[in-house]
PDB file of N, CA and C in Angstrom:
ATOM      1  N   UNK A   1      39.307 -47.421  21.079  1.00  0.00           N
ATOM      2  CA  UNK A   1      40.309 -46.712  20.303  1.00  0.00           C
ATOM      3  C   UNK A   1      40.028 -46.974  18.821  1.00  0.00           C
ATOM      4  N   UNK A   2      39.495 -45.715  18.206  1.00  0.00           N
ATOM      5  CA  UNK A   2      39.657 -45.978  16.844  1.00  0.00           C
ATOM      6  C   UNK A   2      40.836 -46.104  16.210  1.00  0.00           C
ATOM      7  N   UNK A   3      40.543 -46.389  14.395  1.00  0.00           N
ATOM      8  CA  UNK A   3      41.933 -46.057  13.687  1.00  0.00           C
ATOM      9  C   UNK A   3      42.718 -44.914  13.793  1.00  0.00           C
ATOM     10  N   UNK A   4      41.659 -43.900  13.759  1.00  0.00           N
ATOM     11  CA  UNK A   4      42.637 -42.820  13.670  1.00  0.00           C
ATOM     12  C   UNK A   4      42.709 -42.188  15.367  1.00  0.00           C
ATOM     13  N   UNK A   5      42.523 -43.172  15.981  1.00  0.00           N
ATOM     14  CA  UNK A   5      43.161 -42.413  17.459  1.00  0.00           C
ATOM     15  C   UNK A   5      44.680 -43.445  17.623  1.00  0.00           C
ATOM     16  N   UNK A   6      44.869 -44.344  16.957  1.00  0.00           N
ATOM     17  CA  UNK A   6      45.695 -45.381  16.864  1.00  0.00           C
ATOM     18  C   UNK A   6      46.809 -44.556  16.091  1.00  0.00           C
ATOM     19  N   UNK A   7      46.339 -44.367  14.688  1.00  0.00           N
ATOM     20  CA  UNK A   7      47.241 -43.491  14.057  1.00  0.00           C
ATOM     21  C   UNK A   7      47.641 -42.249  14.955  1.00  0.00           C
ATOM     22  N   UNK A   8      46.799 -41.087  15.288  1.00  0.00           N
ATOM     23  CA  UNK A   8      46.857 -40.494  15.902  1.00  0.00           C
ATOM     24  C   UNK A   8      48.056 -40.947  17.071  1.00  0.00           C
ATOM     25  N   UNK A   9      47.853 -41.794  17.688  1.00  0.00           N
ATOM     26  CA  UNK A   9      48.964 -41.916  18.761  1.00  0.00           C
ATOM     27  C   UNK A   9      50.357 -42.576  18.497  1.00  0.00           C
ATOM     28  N   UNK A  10      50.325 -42.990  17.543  1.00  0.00           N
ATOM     29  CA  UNK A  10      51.493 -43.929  16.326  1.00  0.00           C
ATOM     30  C   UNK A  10      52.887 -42.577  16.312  1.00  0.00           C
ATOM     31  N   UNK A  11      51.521 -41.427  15.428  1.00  0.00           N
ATOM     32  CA  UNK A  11      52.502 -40.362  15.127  1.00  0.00           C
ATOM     33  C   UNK A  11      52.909 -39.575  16.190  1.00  0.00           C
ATOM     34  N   UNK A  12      51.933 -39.204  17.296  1.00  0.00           N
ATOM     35  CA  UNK A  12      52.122 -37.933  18.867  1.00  0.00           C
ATOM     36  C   UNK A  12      53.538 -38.954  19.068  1.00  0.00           C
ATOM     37  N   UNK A  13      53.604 -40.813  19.368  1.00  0.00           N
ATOM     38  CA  UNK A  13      55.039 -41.141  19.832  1.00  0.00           C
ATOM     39  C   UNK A  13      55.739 -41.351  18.989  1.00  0.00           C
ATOM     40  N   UNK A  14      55.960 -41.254  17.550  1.00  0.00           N
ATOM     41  CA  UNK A  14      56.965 -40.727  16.713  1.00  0.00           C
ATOM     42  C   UNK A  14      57.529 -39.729  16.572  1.00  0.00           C
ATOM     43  N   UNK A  15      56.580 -38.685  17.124  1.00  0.00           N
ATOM     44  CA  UNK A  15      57.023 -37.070  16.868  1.00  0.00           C
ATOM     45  C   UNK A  15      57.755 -36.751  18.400  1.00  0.00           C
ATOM     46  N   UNK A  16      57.783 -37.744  19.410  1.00  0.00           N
ATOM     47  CA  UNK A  16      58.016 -37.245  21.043  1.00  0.00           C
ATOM     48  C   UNK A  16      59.488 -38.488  20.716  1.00  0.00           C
ATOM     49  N   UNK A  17      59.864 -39.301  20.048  1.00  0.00           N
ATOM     50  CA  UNK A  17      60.730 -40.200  19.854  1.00  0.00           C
ATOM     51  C   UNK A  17      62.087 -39.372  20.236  1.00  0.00           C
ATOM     52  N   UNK A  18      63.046 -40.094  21.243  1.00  0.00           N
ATOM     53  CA  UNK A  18      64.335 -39.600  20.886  1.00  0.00           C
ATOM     54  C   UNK A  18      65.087 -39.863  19.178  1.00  0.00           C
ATOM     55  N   UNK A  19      64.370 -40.667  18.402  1.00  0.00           N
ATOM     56  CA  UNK A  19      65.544 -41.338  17.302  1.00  0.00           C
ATOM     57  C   UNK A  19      64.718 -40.245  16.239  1.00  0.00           C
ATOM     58  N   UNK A  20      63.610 -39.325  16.573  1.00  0.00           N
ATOM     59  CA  UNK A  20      63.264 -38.650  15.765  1.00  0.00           C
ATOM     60  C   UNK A  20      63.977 -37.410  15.884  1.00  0.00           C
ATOM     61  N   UNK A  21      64.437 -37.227  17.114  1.00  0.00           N
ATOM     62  CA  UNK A  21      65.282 -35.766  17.190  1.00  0.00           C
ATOM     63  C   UNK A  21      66.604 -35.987  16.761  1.00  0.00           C
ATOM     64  N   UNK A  22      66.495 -37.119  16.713  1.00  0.00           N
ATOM     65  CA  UNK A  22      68.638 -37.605  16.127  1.00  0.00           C
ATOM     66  C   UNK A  22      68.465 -37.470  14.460  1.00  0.00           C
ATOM     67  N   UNK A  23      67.164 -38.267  13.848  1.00  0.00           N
ATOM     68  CA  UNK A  23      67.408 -37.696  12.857  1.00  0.00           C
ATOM     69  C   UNK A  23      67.004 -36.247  12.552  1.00  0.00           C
ATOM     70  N   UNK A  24      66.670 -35.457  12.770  1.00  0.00           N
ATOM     71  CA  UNK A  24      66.459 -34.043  13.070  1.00  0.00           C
ATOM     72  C   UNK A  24      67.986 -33.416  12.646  1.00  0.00           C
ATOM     73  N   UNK A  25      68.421 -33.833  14.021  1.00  0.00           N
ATOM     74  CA  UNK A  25      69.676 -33.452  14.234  1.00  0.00           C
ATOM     75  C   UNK A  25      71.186 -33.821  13.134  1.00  0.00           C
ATOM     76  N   UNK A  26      70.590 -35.231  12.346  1.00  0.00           N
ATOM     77  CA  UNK A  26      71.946 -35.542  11.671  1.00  0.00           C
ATOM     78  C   UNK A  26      71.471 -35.230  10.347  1.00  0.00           C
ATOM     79  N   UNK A  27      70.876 -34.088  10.224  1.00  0.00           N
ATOM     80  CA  UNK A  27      69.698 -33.553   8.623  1.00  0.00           C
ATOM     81  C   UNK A  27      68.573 -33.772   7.934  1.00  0.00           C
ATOM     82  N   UNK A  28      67.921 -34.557   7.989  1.00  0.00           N
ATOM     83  CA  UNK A  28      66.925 -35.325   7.844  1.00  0.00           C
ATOM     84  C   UNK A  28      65.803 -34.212   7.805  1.00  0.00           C
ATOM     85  N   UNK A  29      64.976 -34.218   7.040  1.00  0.00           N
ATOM     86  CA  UNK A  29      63.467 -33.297   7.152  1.00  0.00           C
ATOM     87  C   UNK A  29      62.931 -33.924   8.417  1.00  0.00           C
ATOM     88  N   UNK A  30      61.821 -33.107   8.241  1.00  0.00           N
ATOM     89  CA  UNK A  30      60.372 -33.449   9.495  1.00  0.00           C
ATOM     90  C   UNK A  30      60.141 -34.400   8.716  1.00  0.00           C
ATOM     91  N   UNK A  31      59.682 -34.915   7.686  1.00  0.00           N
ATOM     92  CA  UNK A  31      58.756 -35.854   7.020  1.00  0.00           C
ATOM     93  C   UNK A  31      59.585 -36.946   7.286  1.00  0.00           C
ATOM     94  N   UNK A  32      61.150 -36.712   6.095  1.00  0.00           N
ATOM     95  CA  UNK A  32      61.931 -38.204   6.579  1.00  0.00           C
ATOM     96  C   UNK A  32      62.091 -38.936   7.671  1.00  0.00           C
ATOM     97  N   UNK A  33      61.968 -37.748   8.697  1.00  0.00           N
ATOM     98  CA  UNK A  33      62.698 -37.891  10.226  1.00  0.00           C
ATOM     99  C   UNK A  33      61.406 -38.883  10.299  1.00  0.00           C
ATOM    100  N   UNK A  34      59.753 -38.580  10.412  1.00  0.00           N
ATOM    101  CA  UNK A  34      58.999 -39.008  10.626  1.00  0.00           C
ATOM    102  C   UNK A  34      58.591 -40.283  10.407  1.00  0.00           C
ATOM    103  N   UNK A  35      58.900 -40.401   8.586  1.00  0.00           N
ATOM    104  CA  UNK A  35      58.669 -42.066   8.282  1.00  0.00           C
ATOM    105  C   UNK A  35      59.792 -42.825   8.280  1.00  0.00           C
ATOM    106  N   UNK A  36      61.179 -42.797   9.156  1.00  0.00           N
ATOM    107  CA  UNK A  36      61.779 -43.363   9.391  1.00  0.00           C
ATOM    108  C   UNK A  36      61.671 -43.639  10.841  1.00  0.00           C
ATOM    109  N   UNK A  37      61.355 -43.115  11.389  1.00  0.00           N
ATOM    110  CA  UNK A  37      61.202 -43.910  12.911  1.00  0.00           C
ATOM    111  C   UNK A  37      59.630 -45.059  12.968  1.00  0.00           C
ATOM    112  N   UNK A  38      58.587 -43.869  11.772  1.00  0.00           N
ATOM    113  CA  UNK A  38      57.188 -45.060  11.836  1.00  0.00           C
ATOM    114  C   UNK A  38      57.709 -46.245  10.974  1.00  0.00           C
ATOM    115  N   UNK A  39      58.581 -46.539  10.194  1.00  0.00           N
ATOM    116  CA  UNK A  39      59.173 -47.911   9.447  1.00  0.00           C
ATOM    117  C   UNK A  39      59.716 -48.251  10.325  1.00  0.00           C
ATOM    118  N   UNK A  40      60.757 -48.031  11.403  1.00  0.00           N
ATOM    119  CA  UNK A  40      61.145 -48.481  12.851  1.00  0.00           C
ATOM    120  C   UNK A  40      60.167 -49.296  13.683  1.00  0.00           C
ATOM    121  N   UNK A  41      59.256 -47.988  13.731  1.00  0.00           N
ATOM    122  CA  UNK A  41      58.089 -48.246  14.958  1.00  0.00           C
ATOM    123  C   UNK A  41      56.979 -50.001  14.106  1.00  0.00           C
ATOM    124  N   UNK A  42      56.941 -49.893  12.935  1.00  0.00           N
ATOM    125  CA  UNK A  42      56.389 -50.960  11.955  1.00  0.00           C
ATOM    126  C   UNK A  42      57.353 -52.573  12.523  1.00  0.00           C
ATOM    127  N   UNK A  43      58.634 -52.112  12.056  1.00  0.00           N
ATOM    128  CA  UNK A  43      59.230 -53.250  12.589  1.00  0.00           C
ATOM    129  C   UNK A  43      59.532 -53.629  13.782  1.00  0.00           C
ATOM    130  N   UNK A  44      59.251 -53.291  14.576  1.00  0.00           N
ATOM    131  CA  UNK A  44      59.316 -53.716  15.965  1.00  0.00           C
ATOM    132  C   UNK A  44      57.989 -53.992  16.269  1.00  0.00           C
ATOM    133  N   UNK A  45      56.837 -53.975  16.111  1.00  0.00           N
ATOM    134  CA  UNK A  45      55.902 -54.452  16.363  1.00  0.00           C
ATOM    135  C   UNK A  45      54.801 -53.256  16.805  1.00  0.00           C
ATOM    136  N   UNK A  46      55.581 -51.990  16.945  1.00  0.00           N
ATOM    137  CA  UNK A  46      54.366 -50.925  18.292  1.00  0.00           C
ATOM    138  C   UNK A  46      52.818 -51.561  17.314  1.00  0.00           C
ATOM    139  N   UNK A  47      52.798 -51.271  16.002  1.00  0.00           N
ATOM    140  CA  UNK A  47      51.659 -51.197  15.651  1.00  0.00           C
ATOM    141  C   UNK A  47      50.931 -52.072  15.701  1.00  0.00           C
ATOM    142  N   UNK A  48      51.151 -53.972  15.665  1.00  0.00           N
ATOM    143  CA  UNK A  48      50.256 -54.513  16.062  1.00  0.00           C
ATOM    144  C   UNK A  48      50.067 -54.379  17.721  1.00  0.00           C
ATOM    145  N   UNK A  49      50.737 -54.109  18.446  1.00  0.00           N
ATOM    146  CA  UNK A  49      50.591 -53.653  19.671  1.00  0.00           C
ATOM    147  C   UNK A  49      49.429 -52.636  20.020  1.00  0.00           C
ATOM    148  N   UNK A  50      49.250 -51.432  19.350  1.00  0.00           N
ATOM    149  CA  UNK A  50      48.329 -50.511  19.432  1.00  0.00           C
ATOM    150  C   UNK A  50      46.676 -51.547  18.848  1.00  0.00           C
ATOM    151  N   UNK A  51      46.627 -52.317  17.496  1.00  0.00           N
ATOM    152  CA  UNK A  51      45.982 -52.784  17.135  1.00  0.00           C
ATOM    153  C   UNK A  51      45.375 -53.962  18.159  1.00  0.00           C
ATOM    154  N   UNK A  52      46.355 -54.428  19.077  1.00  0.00           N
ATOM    155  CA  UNK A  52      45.861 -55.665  19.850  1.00  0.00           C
ATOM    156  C   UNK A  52      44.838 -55.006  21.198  1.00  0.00           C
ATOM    157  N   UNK A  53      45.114 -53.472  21.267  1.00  0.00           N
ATOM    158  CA  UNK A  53      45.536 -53.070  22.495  1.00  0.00           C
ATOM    159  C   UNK A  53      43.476 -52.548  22.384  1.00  0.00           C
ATOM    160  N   UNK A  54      43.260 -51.987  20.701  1.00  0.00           N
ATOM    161  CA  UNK A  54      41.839 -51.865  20.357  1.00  0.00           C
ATOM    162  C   UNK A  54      41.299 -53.576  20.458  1.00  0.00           C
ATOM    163  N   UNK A  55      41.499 -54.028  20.424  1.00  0.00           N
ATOM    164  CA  UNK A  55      40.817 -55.203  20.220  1.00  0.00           C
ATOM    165  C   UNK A  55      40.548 -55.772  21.678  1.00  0.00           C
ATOM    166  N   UNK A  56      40.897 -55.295  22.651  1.00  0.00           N
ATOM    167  CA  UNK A  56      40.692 -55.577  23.797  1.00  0.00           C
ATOM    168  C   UNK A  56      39.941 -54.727  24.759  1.00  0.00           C
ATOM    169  N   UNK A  57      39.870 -53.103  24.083  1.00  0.00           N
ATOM    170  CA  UNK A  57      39.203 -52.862  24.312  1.00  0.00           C
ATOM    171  C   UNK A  57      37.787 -52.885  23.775  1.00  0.00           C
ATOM    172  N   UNK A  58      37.863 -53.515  23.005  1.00  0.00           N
ATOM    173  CA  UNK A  58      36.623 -53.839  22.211  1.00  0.00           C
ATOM    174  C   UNK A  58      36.169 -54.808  22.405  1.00  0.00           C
ATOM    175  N   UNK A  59      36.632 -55.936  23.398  1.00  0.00           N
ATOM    176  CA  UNK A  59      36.404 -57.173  24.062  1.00  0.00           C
ATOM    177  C   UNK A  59      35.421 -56.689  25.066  1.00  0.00           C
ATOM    178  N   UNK A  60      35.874 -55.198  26.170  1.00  0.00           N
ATOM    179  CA  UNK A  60      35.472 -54.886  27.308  1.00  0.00           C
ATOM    180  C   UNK A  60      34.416 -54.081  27.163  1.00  0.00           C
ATOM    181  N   UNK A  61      33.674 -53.912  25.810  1.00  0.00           N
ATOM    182  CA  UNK A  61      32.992 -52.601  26.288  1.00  0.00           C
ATOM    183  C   UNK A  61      31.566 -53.738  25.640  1.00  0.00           C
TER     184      UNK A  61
END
């Protein structure tokens, strides 16, 4: 998994997020809606998660 398949998949489950359609829904742009769930997705960890997740596959190959 590269960076940008990492990124790439960061944003496909930001954009499929229920908390992205809420902000959708309570006014919010596409963009805001967007970098408020990836500052979400930041603090909870997904991203070193995705990052650990290359590094293991990079152990196996």
């Amino acid at each position: 998994m590269t960076i940008k398949n990492i990124a790439d998949k960061i944003i496909n489950d930001a954009l499929n997020s229920e908390q992205y359609f809420q902000c959708l829904i309570n006014g919010s742009s596409k963009s805001q809606a967007l970098k408020l769930v990836i500052d979400e997705m930041k603090q909870n960890g997904v991203f070193e998660k995705y990052v650990n997740q290359q590094k293991k596959e990079r152990k196996l190959k």
